[in-house]
Protein backbone atom coordinates (compact mmCIF):
# COMPACT_ATOMS: atom_id res chain seq x y z
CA UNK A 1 117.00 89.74 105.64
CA UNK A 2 116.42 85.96 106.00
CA UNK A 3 119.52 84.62 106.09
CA UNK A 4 120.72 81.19 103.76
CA UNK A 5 120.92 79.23 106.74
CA UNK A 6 117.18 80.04 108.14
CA UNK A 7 115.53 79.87 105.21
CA UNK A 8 117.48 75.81 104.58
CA UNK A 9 116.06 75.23 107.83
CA UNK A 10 112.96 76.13 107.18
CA UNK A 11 112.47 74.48 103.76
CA UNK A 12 113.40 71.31 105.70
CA UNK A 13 111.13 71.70 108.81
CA UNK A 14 107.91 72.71 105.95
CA UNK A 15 108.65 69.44 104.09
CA UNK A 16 109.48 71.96 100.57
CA UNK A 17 112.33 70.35 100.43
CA UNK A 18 114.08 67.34 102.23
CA UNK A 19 111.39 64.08 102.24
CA UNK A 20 108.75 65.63 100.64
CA UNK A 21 105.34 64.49 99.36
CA UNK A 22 105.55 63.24 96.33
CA UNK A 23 106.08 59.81 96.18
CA UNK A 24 108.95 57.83 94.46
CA UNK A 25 105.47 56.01 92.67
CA UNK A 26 104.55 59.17 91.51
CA UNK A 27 107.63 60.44 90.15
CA UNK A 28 108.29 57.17 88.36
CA UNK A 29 105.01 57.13 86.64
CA UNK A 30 105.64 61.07 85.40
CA UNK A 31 109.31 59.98 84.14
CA UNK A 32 107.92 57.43 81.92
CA UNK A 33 104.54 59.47 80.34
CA UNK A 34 107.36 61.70 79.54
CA UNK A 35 109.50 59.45 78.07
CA UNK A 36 106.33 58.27 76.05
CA UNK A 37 105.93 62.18 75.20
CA UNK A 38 102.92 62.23 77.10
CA UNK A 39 101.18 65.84 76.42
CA UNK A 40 99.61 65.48 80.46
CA UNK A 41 103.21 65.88 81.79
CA UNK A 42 104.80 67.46 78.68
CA UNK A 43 102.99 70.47 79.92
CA UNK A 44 103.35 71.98 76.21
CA UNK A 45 107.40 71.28 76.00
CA UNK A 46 108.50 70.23 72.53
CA UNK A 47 111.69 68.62 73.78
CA UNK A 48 114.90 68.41 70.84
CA UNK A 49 116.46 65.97 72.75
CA UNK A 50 115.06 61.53 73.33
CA UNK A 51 114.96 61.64 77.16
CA UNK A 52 114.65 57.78 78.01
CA UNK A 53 114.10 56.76 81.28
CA UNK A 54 117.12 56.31 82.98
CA UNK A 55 118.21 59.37 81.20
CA UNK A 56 114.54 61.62 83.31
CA UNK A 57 115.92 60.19 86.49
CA UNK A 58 119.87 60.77 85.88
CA UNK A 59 118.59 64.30 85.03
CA UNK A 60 115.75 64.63 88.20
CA UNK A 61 118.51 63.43 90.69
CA UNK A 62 120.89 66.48 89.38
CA UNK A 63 118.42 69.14 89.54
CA UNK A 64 116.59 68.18 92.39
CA UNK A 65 118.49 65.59 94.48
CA UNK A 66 116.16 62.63 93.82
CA UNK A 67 117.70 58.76 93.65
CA UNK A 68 119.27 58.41 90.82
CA UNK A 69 119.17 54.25 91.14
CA UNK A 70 115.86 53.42 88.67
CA UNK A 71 115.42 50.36 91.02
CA UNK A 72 114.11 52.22 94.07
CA UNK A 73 111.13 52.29 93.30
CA UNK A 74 108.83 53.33 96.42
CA UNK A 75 108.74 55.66 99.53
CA UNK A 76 109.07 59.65 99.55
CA UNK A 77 110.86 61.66 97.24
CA UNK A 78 113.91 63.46 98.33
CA UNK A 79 114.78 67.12 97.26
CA UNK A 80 118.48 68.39 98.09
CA UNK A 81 117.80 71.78 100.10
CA UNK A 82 120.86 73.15 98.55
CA UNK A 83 119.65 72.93 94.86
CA UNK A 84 116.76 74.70 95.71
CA UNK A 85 118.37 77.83 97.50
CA UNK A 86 120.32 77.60 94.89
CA UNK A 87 117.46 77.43 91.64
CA UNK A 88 116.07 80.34 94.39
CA UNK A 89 119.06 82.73 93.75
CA UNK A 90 118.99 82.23 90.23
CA UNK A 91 115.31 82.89 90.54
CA UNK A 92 115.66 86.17 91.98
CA UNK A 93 118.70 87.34 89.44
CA UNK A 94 116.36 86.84 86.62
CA UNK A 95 113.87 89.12 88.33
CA UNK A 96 116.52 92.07 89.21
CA UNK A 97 117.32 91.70 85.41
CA UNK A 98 113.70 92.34 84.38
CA UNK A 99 113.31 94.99 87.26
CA UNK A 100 116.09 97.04 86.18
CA UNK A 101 115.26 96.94 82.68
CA UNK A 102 112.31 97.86 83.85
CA UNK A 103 110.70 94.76 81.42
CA UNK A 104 107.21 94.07 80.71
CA UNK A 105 105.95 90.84 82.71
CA UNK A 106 103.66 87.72 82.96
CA UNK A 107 102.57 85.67 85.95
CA UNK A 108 100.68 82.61 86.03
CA UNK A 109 100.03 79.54 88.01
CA UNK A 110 98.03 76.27 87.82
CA UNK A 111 98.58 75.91 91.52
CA UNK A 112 96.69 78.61 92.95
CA UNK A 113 95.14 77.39 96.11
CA UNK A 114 98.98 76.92 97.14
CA UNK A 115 101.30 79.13 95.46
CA UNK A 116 99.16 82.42 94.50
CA UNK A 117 100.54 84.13 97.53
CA UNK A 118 104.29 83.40 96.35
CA UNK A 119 103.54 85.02 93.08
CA UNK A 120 100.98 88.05 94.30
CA UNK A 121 104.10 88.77 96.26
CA UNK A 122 106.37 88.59 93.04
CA UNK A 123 104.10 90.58 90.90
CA UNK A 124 103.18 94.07 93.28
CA UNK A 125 107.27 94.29 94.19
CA UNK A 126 107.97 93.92 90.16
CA UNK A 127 104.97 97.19 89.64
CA UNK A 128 106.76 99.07 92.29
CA UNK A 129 109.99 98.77 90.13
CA UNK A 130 108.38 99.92 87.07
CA UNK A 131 107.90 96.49 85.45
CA UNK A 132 104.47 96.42 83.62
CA UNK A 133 102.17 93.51 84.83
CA UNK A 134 100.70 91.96 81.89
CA UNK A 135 96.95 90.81 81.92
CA UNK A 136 96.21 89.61 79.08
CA UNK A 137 92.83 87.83 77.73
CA UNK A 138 91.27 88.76 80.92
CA UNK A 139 87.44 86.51 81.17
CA UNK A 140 88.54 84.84 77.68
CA UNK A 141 87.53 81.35 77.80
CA UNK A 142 89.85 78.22 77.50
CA UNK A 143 88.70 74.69 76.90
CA UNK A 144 90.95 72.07 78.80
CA UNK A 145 91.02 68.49 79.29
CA UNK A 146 91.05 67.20 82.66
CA UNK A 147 90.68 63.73 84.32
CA UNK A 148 86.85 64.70 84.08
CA UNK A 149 86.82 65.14 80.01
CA UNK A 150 87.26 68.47 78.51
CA UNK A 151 86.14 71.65 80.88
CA UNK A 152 85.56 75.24 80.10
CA UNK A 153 87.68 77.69 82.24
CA UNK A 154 87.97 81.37 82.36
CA UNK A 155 91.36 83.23 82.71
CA UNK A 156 91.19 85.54 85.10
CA UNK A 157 93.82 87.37 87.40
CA UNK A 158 94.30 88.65 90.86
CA UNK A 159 96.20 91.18 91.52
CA UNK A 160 98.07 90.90 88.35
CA UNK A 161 99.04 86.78 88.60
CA UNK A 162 96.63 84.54 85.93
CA UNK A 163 94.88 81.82 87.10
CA UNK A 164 92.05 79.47 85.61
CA UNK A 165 88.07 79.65 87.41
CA UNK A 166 85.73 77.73 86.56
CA UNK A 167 82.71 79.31 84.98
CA UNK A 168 79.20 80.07 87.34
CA UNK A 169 79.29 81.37 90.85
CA UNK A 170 81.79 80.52 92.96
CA UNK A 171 81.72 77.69 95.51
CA UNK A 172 82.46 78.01 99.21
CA UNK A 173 85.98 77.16 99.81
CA UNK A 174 87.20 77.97 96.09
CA UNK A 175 88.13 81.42 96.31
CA UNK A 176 91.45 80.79 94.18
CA UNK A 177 90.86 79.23 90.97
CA UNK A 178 91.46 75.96 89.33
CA UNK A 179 94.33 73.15 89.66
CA UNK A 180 95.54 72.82 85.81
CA UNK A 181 98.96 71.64 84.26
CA UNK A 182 97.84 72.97 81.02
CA UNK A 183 99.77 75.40 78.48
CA UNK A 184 96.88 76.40 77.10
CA UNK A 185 96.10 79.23 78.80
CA UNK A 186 99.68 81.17 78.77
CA UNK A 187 99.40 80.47 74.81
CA UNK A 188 95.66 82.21 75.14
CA UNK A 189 97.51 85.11 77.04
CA UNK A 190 100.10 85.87 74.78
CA UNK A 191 98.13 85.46 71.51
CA UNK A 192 95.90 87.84 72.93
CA UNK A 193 98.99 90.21 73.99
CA UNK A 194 100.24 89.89 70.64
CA UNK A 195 96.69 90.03 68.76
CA UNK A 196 96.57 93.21 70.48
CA UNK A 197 100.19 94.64 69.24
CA UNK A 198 101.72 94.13 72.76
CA UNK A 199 103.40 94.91 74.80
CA UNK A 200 104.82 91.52 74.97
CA UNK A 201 106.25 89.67 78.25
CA UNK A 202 109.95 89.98 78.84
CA UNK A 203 109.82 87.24 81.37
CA UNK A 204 107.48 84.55 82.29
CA UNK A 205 107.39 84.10 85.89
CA UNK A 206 105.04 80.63 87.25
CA UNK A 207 104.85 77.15 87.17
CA UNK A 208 104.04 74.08 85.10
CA UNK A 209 101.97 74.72 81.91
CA UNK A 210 102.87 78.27 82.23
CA UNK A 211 107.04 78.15 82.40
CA UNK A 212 106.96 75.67 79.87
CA UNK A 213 104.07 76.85 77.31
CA UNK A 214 106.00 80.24 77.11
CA UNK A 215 109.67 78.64 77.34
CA UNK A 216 107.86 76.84 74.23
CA UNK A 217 107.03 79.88 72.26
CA UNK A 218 110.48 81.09 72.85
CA UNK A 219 109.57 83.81 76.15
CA UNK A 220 112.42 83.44 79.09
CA UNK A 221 110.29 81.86 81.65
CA UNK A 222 111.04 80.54 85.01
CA UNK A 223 109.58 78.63 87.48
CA UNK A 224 108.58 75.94 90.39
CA UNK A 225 109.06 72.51 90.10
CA UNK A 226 108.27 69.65 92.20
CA UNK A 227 110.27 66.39 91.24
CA UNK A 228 107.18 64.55 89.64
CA UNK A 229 107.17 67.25 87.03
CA UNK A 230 110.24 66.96 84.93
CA UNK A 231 109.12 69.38 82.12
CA UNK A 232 110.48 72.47 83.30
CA UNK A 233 114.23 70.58 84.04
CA UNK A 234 114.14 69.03 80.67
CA UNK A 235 112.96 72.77 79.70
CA UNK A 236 116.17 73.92 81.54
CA UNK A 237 118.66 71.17 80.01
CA UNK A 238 117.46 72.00 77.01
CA UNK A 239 117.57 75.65 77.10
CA UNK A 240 113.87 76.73 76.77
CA UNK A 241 113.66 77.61 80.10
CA UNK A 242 115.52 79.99 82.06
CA UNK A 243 115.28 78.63 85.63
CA UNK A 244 113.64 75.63 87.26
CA UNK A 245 113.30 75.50 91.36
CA UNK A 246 113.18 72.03 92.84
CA UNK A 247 110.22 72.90 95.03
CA UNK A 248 107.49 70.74 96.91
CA UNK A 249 104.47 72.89 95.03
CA UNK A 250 101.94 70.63 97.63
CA UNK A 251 102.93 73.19 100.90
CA UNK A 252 100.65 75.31 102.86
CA UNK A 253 100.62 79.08 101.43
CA UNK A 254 101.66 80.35 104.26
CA UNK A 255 105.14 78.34 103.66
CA UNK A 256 105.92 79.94 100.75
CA UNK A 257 105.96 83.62 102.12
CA UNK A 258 109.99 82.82 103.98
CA UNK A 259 110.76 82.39 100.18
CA UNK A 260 108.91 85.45 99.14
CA UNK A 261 110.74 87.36 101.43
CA UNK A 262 114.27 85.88 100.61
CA UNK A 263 114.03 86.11 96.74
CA UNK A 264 112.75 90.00 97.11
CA UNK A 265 115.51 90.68 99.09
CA UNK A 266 118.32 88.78 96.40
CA UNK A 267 116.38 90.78 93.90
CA UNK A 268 116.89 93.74 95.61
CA UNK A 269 113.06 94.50 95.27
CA UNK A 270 111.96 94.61 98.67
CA UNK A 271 109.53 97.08 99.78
């Protein structure tokens, strides 16, 4: 079993946590769109709560380690290793409560040239425990607005986690879907689980559009969270969502698989 201390020391040496890549620019920028209640980093959150922006960056530097001084304004973003072993363990007790009940699931990402491999993982070691992957809406088309105007994408899955292609033949090099921060497609998903009379999810397992979309509708949904995302925190403050990780999402896949192993193993679902 990976041990606490390796897997610390190798979130720090992979840049996942520690300096990481997003920028104090970046983060900045996303704390005040979502101060404005802009819908590109509300990523389908309703908050209850006015989050000004002192308020984003008081909450950021809690959950993720991030300055909480409003006046630095530039260089790297810091995320406190220890809040994200510990957003890891809570991770993997939500999953040994949905493995032992034996709970019907959904996974989904918007990152999937990065993370799929972290979730693939999650998703065949939940089926071995008798959890039902969910794949709902397979093909159904979703219409989402990018930088580039509104696109069409396709839902699609592999090996049970949901991701977003875009439609014709694939090109060289994009094997793994499409980069969205859109709830659009986990509410296509579970209208069509429910249009179909279920079974429903009993957890929500992904990132961005997908932890907060179903954290939306009400589904317990956890996820992965850089620091210029501050949706799924809020999500947790508020009580939406069930579990936010302060993670650099921006690693190589490869990175991810130390925390693969080390949230199986917490979870007791290693195989």
């Amino acid at each position: 079993m990976l041990s606490t201390g390796a897997l610390r020391a190798h979130l720090l040496a992979a840049r996942l946590a520690g300096p990481v890549a997003a920028t104090r620019e970046e983060s900045l920028r996303s704390y005040r769109l979502f101060a404005a209640r802009d819908p590109r980093v509300l990523l389908g959150l309703d908050p209850e709560w006015t989050w000004r922006l002192r308020d984003l960056t008081g909450l950021m530097a809690r959950k993720c380690g991030v300055s909480a001084d409003p006046r630095q304004v530039t260089g790297h973003d810091v995320i406190d290793p220890e809040l994200t072993l510990a957003g890891l363990d809570a991770f993997a007790d939500r999953l040994a409560a949905v493995a032992q009940r034996g709970g019907p699931v959904l996974l989904g990402t918007g990152h999937p040239h990065r993370l799929l491999v972290f979730y693939v993982a999650l998703a065949d070691a939940l089926s071995s425990a008798g959890c039902a992957v969910l794949t709902p809406a397979q093909g159904l088309s979703v219409d989402i607005t990018t930088r580039f105007g509104l696109r069409t994408h396709n839902l699609d899955y592999v090996r049970g986690v949901a991701l977003m292609r875009e439609p014709g033949p694939m090109r060289p090099g994009r094997t793994t879907g499409a980069h969205t921060h859109s709830p659009l497609p986990v509410r296509a998903a579970l209208a069509a689980a429910a249009d179909a009379g279920g079974p429903l999810p009993e957890l929500v397992i992904g990132d961005h559009g997908w932890v907060c979309g179903a954290g939306q509708l009400g589904f317990e949904a956890i996820g992965l969270a850089d620091t210029d995302d501050p949706a799924l925190f809020v999500g947790e403050a508020e009580g939406s969502v069930s579990v936010a990780v302060p993670l650099e999402d921006r690693g190589r896949p490869g990175h991810y698989l130390p925390l693969t192993r080390y949230v199986l193993n917490r979870a007791c679902l290693s195989q």
